[in-house]
C-alpha atoms as a PDB file:
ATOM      1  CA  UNK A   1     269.454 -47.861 112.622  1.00  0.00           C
ATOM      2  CA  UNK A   2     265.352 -47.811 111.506  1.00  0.00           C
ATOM      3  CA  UNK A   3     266.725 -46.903 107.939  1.00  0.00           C
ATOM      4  CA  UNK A   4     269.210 -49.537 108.003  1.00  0.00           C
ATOM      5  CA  UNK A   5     266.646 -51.927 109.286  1.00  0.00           C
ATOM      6  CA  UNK A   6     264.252 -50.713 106.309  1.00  0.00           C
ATOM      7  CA  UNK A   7     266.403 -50.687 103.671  1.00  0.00           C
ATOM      8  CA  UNK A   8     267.242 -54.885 104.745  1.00  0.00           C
ATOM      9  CA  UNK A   9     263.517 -55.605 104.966  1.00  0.00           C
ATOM     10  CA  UNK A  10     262.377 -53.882 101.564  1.00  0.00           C
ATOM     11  CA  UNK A  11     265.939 -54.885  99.582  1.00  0.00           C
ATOM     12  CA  UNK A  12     267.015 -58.171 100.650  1.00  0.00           C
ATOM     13  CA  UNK A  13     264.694 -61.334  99.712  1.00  0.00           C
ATOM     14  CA  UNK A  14     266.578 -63.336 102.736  1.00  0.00           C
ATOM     15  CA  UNK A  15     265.773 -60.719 105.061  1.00  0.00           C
ATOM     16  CA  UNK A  16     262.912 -62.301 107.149  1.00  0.00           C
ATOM     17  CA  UNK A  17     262.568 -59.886 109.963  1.00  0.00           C
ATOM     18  CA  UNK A  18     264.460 -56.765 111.339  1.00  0.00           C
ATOM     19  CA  UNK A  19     263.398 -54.874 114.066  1.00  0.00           C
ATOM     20  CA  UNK A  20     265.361 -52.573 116.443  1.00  0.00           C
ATOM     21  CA  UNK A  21     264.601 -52.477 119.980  1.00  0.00           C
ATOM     22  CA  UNK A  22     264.813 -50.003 122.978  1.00  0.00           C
ATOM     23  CA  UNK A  23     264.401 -51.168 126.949  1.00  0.00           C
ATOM     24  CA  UNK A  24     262.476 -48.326 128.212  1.00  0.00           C
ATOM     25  CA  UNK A  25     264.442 -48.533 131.402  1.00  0.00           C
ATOM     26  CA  UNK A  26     267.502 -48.301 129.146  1.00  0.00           C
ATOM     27  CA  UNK A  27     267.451 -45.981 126.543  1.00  0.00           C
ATOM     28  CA  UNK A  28     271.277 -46.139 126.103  1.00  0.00           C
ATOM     29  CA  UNK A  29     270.697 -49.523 124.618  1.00  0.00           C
ATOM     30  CA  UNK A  30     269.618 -50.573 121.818  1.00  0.00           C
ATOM     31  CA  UNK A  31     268.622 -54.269 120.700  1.00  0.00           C
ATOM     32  CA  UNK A  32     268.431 -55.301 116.913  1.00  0.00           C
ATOM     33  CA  UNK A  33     266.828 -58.701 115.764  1.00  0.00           C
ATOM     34  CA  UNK A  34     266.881 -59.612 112.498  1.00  0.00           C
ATOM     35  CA  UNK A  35     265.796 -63.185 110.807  1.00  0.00           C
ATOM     36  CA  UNK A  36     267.788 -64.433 107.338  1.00  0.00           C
ATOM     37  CA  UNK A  37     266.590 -67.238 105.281  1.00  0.00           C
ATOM     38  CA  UNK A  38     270.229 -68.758 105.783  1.00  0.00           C
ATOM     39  CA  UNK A  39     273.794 -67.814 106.905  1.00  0.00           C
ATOM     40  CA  UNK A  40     274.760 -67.026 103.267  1.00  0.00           C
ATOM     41  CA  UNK A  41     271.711 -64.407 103.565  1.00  0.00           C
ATOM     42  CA  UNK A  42     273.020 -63.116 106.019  1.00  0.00           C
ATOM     43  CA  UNK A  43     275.953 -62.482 105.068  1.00  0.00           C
ATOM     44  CA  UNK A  44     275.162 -61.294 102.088  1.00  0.00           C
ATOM     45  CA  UNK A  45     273.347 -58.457 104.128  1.00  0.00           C
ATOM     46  CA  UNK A  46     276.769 -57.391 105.967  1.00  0.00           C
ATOM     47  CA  UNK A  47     277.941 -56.490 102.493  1.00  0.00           C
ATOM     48  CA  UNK A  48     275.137 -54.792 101.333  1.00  0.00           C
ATOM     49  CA  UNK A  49     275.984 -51.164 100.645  1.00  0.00           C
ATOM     50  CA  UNK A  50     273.026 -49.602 103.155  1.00  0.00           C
ATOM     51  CA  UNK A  51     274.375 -51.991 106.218  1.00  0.00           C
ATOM     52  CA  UNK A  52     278.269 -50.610 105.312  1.00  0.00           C
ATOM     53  CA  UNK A  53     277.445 -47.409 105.571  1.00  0.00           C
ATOM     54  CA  UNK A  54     274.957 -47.875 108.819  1.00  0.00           C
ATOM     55  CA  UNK A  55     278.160 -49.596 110.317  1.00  0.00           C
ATOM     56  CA  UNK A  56     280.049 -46.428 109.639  1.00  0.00           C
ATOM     57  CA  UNK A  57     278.010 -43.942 110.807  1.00  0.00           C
ATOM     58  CA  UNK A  58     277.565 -46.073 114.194  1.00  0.00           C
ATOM     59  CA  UNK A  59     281.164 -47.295 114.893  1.00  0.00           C
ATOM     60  CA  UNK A  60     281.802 -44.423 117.419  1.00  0.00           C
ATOM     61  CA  UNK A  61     278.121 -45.034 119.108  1.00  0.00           C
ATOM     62  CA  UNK A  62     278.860 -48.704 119.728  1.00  0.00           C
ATOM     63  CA  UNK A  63     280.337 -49.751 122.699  1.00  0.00           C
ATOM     64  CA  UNK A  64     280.204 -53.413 122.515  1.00  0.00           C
ATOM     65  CA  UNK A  65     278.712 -55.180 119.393  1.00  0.00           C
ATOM     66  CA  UNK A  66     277.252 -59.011 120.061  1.00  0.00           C
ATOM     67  CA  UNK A  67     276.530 -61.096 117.118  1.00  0.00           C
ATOM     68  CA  UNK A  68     274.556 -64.205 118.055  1.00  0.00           C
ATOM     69  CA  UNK A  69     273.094 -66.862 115.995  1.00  0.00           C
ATOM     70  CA  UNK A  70     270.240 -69.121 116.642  1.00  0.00           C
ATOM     71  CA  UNK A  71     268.495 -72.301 115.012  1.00  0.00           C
ATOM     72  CA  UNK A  72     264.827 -71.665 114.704  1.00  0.00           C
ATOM     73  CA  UNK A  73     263.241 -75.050 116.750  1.00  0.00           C
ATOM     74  CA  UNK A  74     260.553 -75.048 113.941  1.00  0.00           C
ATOM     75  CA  UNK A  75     262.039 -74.399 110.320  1.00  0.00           C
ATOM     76  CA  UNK A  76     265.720 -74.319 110.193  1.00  0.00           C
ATOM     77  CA  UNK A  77     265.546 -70.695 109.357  1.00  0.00           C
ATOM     78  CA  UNK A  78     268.555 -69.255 111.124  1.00  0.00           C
ATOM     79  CA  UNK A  79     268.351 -66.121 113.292  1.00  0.00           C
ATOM     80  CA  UNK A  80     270.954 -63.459 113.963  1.00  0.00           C
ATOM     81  CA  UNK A  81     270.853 -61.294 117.099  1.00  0.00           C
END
């Protein structure tokens, strides 16, 4: 997951922010936030070769997988949880 989240922040100009996340009291789950310039950004990143192969390697980890997307109040800049 920190390589995948890496790989988006150093290789993908719409890739704003991606950071993965751990409750202490809940080290079973994990919490990734990422920030694309637009929708088209990020989809662009769930076809990018790094994120296929981080989707892989994960499928069997993944219990339930939430994607939720936000406005940002300030900017437009869409968000994707």
């Amino acid at each position: 997951m920190v390589d995948n989240a890496r790989q988006s922040r150093q290789h993908e100009p719409g890739c704003l922010a991606f950071d993965v996340c751990e409750d202490p009291t809940r080290s079973d789950q994990v919490f990734l936030y990422e920030v694309y310039q637009s929708e088209a950004a990020f989809e662009q990143h769930t076809r990018a070769a790094h994120f296929l192969d981080f989707d892989h390697k994960v499928a069997l980890w993944v219990v339930e997988k939430k994607v939720k997307i936000l406005n940002l109040v300030d900017g437009g800049v869409r968000s994707f949880v």
